[in-house]
Structures are given as C-alpha cells and as structure tokens.
Protein backbone atom coordinates (compact mmCIF):
# COMPACT_ATOMS: atom_id res chain seq x y z
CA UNK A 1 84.73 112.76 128.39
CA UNK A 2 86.56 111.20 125.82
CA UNK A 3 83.38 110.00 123.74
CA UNK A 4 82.21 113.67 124.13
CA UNK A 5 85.40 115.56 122.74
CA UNK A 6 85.39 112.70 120.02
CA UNK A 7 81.69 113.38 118.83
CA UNK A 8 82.06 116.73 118.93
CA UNK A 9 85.05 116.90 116.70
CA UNK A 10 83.57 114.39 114.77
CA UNK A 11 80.21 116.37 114.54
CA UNK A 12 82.04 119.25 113.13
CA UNK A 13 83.79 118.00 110.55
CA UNK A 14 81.19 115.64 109.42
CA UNK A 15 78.80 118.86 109.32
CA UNK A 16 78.43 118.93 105.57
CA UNK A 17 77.68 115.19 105.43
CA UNK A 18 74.48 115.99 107.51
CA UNK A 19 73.57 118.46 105.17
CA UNK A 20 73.87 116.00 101.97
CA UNK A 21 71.83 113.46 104.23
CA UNK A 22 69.05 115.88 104.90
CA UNK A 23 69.13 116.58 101.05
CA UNK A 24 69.13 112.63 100.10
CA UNK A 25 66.31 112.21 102.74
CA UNK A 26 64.62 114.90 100.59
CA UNK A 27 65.00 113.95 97.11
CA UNK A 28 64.44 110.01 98.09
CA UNK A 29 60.47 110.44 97.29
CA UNK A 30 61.59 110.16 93.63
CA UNK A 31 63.02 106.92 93.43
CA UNK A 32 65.03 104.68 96.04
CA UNK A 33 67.18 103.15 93.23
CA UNK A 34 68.46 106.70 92.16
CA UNK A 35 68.39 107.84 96.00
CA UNK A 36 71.06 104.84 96.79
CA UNK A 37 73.46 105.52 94.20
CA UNK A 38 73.74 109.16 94.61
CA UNK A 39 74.33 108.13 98.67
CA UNK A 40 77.29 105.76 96.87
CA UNK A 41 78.50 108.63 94.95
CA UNK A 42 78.92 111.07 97.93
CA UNK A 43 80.05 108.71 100.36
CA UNK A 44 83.41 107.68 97.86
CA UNK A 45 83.75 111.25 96.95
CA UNK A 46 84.48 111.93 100.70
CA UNK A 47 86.46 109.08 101.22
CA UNK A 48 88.64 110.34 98.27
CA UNK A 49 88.85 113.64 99.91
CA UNK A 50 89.90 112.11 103.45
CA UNK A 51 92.58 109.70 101.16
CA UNK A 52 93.38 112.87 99.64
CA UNK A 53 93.84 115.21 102.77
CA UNK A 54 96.02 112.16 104.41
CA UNK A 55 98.11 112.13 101.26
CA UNK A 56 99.17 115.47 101.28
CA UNK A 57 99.69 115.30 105.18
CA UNK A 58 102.24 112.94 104.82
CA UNK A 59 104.23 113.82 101.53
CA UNK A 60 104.24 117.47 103.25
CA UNK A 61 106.38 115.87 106.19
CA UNK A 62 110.05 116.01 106.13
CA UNK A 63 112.32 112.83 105.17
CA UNK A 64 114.39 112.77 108.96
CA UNK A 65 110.95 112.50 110.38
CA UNK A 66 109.74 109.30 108.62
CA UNK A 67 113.34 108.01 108.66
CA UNK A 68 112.92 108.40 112.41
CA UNK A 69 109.30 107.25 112.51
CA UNK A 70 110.14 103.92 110.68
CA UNK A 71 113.52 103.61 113.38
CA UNK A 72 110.95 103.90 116.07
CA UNK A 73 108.83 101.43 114.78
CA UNK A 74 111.29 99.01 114.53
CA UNK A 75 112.31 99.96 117.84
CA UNK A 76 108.79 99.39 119.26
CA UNK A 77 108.55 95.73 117.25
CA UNK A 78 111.43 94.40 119.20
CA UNK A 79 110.51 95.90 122.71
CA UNK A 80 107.10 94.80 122.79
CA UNK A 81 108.69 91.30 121.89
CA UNK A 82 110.46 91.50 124.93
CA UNK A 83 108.46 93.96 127.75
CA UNK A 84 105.61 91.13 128.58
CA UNK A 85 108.49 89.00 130.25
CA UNK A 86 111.15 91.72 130.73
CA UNK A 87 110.28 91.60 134.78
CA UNK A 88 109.03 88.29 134.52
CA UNK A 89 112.90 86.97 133.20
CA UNK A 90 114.82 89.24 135.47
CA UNK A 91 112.58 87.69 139.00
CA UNK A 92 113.48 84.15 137.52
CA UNK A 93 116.89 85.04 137.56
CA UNK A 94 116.38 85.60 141.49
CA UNK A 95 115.57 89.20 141.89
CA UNK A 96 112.90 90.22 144.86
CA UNK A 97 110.59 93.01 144.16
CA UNK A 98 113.38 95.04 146.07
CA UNK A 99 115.74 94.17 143.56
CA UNK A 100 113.79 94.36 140.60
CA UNK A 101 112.97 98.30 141.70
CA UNK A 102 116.88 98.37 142.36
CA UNK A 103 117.34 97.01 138.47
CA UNK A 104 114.71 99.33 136.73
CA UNK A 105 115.86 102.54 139.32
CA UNK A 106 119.82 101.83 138.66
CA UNK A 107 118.79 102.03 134.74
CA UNK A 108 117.16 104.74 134.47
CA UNK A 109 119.67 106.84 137.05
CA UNK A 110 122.42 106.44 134.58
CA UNK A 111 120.22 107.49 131.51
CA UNK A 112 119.70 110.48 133.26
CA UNK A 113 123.16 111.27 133.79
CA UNK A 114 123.77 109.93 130.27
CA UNK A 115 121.07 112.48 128.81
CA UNK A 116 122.65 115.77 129.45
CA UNK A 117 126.17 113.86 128.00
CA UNK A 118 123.86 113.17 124.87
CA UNK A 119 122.99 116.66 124.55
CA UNK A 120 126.36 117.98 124.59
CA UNK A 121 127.43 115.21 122.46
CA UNK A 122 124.77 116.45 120.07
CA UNK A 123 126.15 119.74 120.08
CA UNK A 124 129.39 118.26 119.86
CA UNK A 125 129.51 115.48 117.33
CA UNK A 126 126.27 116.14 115.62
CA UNK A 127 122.98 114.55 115.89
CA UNK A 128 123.35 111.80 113.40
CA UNK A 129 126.92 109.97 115.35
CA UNK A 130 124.56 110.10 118.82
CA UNK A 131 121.74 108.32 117.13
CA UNK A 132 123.70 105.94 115.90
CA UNK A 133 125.77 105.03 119.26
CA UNK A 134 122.20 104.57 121.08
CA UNK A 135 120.73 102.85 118.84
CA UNK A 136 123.77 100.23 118.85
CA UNK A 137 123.85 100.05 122.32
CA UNK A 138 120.51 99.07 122.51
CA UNK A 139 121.30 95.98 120.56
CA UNK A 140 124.52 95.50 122.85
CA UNK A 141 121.62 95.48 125.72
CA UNK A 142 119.46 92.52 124.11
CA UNK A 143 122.53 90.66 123.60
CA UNK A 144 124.39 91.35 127.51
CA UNK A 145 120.32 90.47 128.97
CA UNK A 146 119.77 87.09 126.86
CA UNK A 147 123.13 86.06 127.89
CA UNK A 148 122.70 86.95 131.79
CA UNK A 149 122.93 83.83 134.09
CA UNK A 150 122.08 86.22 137.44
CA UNK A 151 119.56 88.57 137.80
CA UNK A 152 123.02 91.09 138.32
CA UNK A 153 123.94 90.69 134.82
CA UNK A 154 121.00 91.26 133.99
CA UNK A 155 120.72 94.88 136.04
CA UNK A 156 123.90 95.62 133.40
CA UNK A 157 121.70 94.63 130.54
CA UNK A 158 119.42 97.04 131.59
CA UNK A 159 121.28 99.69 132.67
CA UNK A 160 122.94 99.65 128.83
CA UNK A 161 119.39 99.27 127.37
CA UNK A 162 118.53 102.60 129.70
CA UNK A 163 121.61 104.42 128.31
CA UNK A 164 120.86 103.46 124.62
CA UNK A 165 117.30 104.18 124.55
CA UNK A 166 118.18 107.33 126.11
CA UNK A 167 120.88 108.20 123.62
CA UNK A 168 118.61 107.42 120.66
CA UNK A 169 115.26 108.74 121.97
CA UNK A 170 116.93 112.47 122.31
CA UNK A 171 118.57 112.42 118.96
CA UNK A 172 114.60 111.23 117.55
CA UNK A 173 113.03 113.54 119.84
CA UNK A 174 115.67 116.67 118.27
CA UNK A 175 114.63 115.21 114.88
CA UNK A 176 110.71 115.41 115.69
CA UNK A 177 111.10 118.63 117.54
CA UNK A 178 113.33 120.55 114.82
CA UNK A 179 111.27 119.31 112.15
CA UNK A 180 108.13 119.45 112.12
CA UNK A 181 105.59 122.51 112.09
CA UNK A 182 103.44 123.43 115.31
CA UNK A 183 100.35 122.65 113.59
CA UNK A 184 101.13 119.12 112.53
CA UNK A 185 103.60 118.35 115.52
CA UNK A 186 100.87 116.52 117.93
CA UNK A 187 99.10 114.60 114.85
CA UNK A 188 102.54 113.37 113.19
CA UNK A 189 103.45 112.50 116.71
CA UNK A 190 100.10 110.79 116.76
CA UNK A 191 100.42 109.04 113.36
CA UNK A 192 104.08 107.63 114.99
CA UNK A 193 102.15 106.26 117.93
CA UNK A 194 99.68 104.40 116.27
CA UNK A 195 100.51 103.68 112.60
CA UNK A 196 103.91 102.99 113.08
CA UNK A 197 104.42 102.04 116.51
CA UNK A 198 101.23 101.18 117.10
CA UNK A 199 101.00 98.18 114.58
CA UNK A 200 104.50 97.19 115.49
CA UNK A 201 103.69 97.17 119.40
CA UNK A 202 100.63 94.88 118.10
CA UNK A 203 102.27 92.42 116.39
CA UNK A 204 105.33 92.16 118.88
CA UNK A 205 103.65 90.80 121.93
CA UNK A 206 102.11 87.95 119.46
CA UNK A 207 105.78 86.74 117.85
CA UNK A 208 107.18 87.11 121.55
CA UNK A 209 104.32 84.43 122.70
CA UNK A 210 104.27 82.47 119.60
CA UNK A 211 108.91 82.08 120.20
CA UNK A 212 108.16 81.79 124.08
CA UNK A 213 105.77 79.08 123.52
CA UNK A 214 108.03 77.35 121.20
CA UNK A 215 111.46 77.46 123.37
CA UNK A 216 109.76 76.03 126.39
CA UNK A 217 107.16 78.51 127.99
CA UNK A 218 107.62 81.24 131.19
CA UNK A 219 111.22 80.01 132.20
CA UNK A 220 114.87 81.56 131.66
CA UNK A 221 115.47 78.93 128.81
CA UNK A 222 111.90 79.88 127.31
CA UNK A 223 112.19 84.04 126.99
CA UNK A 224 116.05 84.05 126.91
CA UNK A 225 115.85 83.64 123.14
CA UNK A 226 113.43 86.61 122.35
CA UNK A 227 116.66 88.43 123.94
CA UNK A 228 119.18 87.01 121.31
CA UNK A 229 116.79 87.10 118.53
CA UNK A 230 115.77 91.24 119.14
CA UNK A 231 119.83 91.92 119.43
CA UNK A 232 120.22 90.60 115.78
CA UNK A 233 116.97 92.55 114.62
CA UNK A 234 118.41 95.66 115.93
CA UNK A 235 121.20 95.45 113.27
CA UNK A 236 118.32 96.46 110.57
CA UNK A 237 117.22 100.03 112.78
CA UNK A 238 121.21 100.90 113.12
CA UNK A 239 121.43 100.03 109.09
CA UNK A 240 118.79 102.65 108.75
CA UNK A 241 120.01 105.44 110.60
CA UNK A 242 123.32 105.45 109.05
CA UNK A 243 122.06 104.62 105.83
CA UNK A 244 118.86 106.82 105.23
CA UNK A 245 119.45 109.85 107.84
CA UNK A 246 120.25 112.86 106.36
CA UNK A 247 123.72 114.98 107.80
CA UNK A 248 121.51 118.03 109.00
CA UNK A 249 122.62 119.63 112.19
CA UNK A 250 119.49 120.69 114.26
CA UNK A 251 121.80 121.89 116.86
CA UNK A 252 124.28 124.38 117.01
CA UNK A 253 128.04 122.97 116.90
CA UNK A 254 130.35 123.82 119.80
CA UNK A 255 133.32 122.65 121.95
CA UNK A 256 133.33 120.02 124.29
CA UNK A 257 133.54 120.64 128.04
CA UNK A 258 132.80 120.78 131.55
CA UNK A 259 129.79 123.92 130.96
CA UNK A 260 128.81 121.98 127.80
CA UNK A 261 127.59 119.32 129.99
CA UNK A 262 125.78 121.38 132.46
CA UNK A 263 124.62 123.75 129.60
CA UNK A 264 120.92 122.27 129.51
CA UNK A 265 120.42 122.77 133.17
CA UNK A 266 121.54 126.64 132.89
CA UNK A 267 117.85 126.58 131.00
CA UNK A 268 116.18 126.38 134.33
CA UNK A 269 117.94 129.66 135.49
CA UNK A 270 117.16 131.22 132.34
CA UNK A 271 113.76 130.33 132.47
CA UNK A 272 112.38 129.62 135.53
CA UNK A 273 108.79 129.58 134.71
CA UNK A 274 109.85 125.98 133.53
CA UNK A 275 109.95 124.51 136.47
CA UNK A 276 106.20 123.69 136.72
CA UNK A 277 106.11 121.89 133.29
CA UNK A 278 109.33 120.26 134.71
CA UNK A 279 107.34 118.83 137.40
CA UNK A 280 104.40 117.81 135.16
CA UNK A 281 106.34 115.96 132.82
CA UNK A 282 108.18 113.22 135.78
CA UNK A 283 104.84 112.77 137.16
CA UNK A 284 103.21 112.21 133.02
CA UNK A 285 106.25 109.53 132.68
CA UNK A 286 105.25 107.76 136.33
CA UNK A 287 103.96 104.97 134.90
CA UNK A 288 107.65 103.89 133.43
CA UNK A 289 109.50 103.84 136.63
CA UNK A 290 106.43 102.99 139.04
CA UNK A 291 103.57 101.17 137.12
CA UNK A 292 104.84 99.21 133.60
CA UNK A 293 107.55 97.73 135.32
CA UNK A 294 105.66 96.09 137.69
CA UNK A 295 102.49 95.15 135.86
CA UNK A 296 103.70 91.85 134.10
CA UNK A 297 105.20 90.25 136.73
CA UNK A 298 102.07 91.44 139.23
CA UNK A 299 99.64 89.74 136.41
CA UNK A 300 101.60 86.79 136.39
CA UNK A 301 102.75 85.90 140.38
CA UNK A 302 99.22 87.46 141.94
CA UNK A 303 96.87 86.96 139.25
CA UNK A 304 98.38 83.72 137.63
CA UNK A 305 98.43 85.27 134.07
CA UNK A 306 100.37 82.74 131.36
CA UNK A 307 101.95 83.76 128.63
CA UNK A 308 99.21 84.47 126.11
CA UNK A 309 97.70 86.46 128.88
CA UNK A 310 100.66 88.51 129.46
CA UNK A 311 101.19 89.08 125.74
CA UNK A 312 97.54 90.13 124.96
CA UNK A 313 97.59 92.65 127.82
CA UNK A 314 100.89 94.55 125.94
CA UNK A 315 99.13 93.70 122.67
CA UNK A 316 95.73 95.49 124.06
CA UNK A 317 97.93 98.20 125.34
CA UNK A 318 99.25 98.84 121.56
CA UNK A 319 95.95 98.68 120.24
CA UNK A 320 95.03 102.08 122.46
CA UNK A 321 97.82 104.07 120.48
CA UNK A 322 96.99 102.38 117.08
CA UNK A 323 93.18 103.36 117.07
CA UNK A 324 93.12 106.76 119.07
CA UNK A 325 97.13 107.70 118.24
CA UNK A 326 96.09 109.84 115.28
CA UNK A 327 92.31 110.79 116.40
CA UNK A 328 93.68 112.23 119.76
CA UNK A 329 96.44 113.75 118.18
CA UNK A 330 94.24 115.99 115.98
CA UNK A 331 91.75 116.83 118.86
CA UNK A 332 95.01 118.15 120.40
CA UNK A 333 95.96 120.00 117.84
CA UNK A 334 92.71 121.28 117.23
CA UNK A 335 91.31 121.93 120.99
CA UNK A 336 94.25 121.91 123.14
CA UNK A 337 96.77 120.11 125.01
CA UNK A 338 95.45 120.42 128.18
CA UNK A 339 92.04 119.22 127.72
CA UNK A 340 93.03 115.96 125.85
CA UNK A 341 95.67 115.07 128.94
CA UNK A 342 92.67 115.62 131.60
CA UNK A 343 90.41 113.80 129.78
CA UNK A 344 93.22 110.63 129.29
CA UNK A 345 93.96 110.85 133.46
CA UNK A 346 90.55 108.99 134.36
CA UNK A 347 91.32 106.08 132.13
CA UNK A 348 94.80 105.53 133.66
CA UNK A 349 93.82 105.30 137.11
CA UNK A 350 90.39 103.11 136.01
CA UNK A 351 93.11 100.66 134.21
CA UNK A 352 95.15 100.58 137.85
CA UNK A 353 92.10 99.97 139.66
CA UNK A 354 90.93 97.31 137.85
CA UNK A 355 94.38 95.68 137.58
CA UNK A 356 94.43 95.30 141.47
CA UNK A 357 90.69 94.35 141.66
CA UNK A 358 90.40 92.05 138.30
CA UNK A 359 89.58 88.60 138.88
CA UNK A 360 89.64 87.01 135.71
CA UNK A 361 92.09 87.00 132.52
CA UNK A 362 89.83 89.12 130.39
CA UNK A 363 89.36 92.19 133.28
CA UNK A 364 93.89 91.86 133.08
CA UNK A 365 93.31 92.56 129.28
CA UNK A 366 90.56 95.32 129.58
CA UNK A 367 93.34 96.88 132.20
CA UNK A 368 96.00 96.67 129.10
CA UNK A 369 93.31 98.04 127.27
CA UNK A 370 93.19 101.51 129.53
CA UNK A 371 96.88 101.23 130.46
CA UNK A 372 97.52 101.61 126.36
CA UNK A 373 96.62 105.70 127.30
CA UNK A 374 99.30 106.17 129.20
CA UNK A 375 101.21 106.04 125.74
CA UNK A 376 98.94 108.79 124.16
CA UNK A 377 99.42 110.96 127.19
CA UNK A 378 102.88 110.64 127.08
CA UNK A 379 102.43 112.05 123.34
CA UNK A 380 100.62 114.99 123.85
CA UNK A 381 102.99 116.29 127.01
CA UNK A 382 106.26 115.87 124.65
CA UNK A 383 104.09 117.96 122.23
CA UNK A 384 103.62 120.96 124.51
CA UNK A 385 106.89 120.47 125.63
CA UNK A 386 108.59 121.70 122.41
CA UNK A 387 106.46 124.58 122.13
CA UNK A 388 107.76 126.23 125.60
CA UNK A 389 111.26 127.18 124.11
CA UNK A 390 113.00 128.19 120.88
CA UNK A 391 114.12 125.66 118.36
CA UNK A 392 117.22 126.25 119.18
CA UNK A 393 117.22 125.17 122.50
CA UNK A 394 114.97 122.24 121.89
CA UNK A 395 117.94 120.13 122.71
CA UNK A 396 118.85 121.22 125.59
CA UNK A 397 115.53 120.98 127.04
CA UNK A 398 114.83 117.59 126.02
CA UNK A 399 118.05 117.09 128.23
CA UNK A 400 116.69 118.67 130.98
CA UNK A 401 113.08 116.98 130.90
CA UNK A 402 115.05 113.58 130.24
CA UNK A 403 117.60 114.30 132.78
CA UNK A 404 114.86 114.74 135.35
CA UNK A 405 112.40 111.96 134.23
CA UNK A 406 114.97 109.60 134.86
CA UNK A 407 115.82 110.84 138.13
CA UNK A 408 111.99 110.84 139.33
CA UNK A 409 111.17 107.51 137.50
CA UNK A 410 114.30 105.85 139.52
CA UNK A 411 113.45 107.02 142.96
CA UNK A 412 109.98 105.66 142.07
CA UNK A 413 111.26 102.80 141.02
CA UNK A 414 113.00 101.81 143.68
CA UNK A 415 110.29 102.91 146.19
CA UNK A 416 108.01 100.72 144.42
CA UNK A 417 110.12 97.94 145.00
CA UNK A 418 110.27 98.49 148.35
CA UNK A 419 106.40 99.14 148.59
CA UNK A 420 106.13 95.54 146.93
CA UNK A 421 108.16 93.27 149.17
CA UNK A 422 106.98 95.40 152.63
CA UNK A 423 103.23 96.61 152.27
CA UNK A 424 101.98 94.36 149.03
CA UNK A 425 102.06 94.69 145.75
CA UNK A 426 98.72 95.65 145.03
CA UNK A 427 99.64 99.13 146.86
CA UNK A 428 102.11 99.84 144.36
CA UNK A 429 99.39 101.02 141.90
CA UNK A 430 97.43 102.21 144.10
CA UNK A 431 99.73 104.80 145.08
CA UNK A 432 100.35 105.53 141.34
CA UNK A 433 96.52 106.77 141.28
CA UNK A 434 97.46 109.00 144.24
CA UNK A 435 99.81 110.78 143.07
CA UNK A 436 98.64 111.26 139.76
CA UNK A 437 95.33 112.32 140.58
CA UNK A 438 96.46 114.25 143.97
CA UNK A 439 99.98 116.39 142.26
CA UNK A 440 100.24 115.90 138.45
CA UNK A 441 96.56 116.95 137.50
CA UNK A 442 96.76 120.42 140.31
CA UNK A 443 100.40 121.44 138.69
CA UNK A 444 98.79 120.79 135.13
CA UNK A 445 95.91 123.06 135.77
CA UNK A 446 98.54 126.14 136.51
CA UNK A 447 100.23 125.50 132.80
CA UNK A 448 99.33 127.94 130.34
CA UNK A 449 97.96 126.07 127.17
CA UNK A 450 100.91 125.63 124.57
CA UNK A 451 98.58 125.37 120.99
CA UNK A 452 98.96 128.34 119.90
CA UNK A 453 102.60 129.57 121.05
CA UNK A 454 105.37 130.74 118.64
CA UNK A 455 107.97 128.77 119.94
C-alpha cells in the first residue's frame, strides 16, 4: 500500500516530466546527439528546481526548530550507541526478563509523573531552564548506568534517563509544536527523522560495535564504556541548548502550585472528545514499553545474534526513517494522517512476525528493517496530535499524551516481562501484533482526519 501511495504521489508531481518525455520521444527523429542533450538540459533544470524548493523549505523554518533538530540529533547519535546492548548490559548485570520489564516499567512510571511537573515547570520557569535540566540529566543517566555494578543501579540509571528524556522531549516537542506552520509540521518533523536523526541513528549503532568490539565484546566490561563515553558527549547537546536557544516563551507564564500540576489533565474535562486520540496515541508508542525493549536481548539469547548483528538491526532500523522520514512526511501532509498510519501498521506487525519466525542473521536485519516504521508512525501521530488543540495549550497536552504514554508503556512493560519468563518470549511480540491490529487500528478509524484543522 505503501508502494501505491508512493507512485501515486510520485506520478503527480512528476506529471510534467512525462510530458517533456513524450515531447523528447517526439523530436528524437531529428538527431539522437541533439535529443540527449536537451534530455541533460531538462533533467538538471529540475534538479535545480527540487534543490531550489528544498532551499527555501528550510531557510523558511524558524531558528528554535533547527536548534532543536540538531539537539535531537545529537541525542539520537548517542542512544543508538547505546540501545543495541541497553537490555543486553542490564540482563548481564543479573536481571530476569521479570526484572528487566520491572527496570524499563519503573522508568517510564516516573517520567510520567515527571511530565505533567515538566509542564508546569514550563509554565513556570520557562521553556528554555526545562530543556536544559533534561537534557543534563540525561548525561547524569549515561554516567549512573556505565558505573552500575547490579542490575539495581542500573534500574536508577534508567529511571534518570526516563525522567531526562522526558523533561527534554516536552520542551522539543513545545518548540516543534509552537513553531512551525500546519502545512510544513509533518514534513519538518519528517526531515528531523531522517536527515538529522536518521543519519545519526545510522552511524551510532556502527561506533557502538566498532568501541564494543574493541573493549572486549558482549560483556559488562565490553558495553560499559559506550555508557561513559555517551555521558561526556552529552556535554556538547547541553552546550547547545544554552548556548544557541533563543529566550522565547511558547507558554504562558504563571505561578507555581498544586492546580498547576494537575492543570494539563483539566484538558480532558474540557475536551472530552480527546479521549479517543488519548487512547490511540499509548497504543502508537507500544512498541517502547512492549516491543524495543525486548528485541535486542530476544535477538541475542534466542536467536544467538553477536554484536555486529545486533548493531546492524538498530542501524537497519535508522535507515527506515532516513530514506522514507521526509517522503512519508509529505504524503502526510499532502493526503492525510490517517492513511499514511494504516498503511505503516502492516509493516510493524510483518517485522514482529518475522522476528519470532527468522532463522538466520539476515531475516533479524530485514525485521530491523520493518521495525525502523515504527519511528515514522510515531511521527505522523505527534503531528495530528498538535493540530487537535490551540497553540496555547499545546503544552499541556503534550503533558497529558506523555503523562499517559508512560503510564500504558510501563504496565506493558512490566507485563511483558512477565509474559517472557512465564509463557516465552516469542509471545511477547506476538501479543504486540494483537493488540495493535485488534484496538489501535478500530479507535484510529473513529478519529476525524487532522490535515486540514485550524488548530
């Protein structure tokens, strides 16, 4: 369905290019010298144009957003240096599958608590001081992880990596959602996935093999350095948000207190036609809580992936968002939310499927291949979200979608654990595909299409 939606957009723009061809093929009777240079001619006059077009796309964006685009990239560099042997590290430290769902479920319960503080702190303190406290605690998590010596330490690590990310990732997702026009939202949020992020969540899997390699291989004294080594890169992303972002206050200032902290859930009474997209958005950010946890450590105890195996199935999974980030972002901009998310739901239970079912290392890779959607759908949900609700309460619903997400993704977390150590793991993404294909896809169908609202 993909391939179809592709064409088609392709078809349409590209429908003056047929044109010229039919009037090459005419005029070619005249000379096939002459015929081949004016096919030259045309062919670097529209790649000019598209040069052009992306030009102007870009310098029309506004600074925050690239400030926070290159943040994120860094951001992205130094995660996928880590993620292929996140799980891997914290079940050589001597977590079960139990524990390793407790770990992942404890983490993200306390960044959902610590979203709606971010949101009043953004209201509070500004946007700018919130960034900047996430994005250092994120550091602080590299460093408290690489220095764990029990897999208990290492549930702190993550728990202050959980907290951090969440911090930062509202203050960028205010930024993004303030920011940037309704027409360009999904495509700049695009170009972030794959130019930015995209090339950086290539090229991190590759150093994190090359270092793991060279400290000793899978084993705690082996990925503990990629730990250490990402806390001192983070240094560079806080230098750049208190460096190069600007002051400007995307939220409205007010005092501190006990309804400033509940304030983003008083959106749901407000609105209650909310609740459905509410409901979409956990079960879009399943795979964080129930699937990508899980899928290193399955690839490497049941399928007997190495490192290089483990790293090329994050790489392939960055590769997804750095070739379709942008096209799928325009389709979606151009055809509709909706139809882009049901035509990326196929592909995320095929890559499950085939992660349980491969047999060899390069069926594992194909499966990072597919998984890499999950990124893109992820993308085009945040996209609708911010066109449900004024600008001015963009922050507080961000709260209330993170504050929820979190919730979901830790019960599922920790169910998956459970699922691992009492029924098998392979059931664990099998049940993903369930309830994807059985709730989120239904409650998606009752959404009204967000393109074209004013919000």
């Amino acid at each position: 369905m993909i391939v179809f939606v592709v064409s088609a957009h392709v078809r349409r723009i590209l429908g003056p290019t047929s044109a010229m061809l039919q009037a090459w093929s005419a005029g070619c009777d005249s000379g096939a010298g002459s015929c081949r240079a004016g096919m030259e001619m045309d062919v670097g006059r529209l790649k000019a144009n598209a040069l052009s077009q992306a030009i102007h796309f870009f310098s029309r964006q506004p600074r925050d957003w690239k400030v926070t685009a290159c943040r994120a990239s860094v951001d992205k560099l130094l995660y996928q240096m880590v993620f292929p042997y996140l799980s891997v590290y914290i079940a050589l430290l001597g977590a079960t599958g139990t524990q390793l769902g407790v770990v992942n479920s404890t983490g993200m319960a306390a960044g959902a608590v610590l979203g709606l503080v971010s949101a009043a702190a953004a209201n509070r303190l500004g946007t700018k001081r919130v960034y900047v406290v996430g994005v250092a605690l994120v550091g602080l998590s590299y460093l408290v992880t690489g220095l764990a010596n029990s897999w208990v330490v290492a549930l702190m690590g993550t728990m202050i990596w959980w907290c951090g990310s969440t911090a930062a990732g509202h203050s960028c997702g205010i930024v993004c959602g303030s920011s940037l026009l309704n027409k360009d939202r999904a495509t700049a949020m695009g170009c972030c996935e794959s130019l930015a992020q995209g090339v950086m969540g290539l090229i991190g899997p590759v150093i994190g093999a090359i270092l793991v390699t060279r400290f000793g291989g899978i084993s705690t004294q082996g990925i503990r350095p990629l730990f250490l080594i990402a806390s001192v890169l983070s240094l560079g992303s806080l230098l750049l948000i208190s460096t190069q972002l600007s002051q400007t206050e995307y939220v409205a200032s007010e005092k501190a207190g006990l309804r400033a902290g509940i304030r983003p859930l008083l959106l749901l009474g407000e609105r209650p036609d909310l609740w459905r997209f509410v409901a979409v958005s956990c079960l879009a950010n399943l795979p964080t809580g129930m699937v990508l946890p899980f899928t290193q450590v399955f690839a490497r105890e049941v399928k007997m992936a190495d490192q290089y195996v483990l790293g090329a199935m994050v790489t392939a999974f960055a590769v997804v968002g750095l070739l379709l980030g942008v096209p799928l972002g325009r389709l979606a901009d151009r055809f509709g939310r909706k139809r882009i998310l049901y035509a990326l739901a196929p592909v995320f239970w095929a890559s499950n499927l085939l992660l349980v079912w491969s047999a060899r290392p390069v069926l594992l890779i194909l499966a990072g291949v597919l998984q890499g959607t999950v990124s893109m759908t992820l993308v085009v949900t945040q996209a609708m979200a911010f066109e449900l609700v004024p600008s001015s309460r963009v922050s507080d619903w961000l709260a209330v979608l993170r504050f929820f997400r979190m919730l979901v993704g830790a019960a599922l977390a920790f169910m998956s654990g459970l699922i691992w150590d009492h029924f098998g793991p392979e059931y664990v993404f099998l049940l993903a595909v369930a309830i994807d294909a059985a709730v989120r896809i239904p409650l998606l169908a009752g959404l009204p299409e967000t393109l074209d609202a004013d919000a």
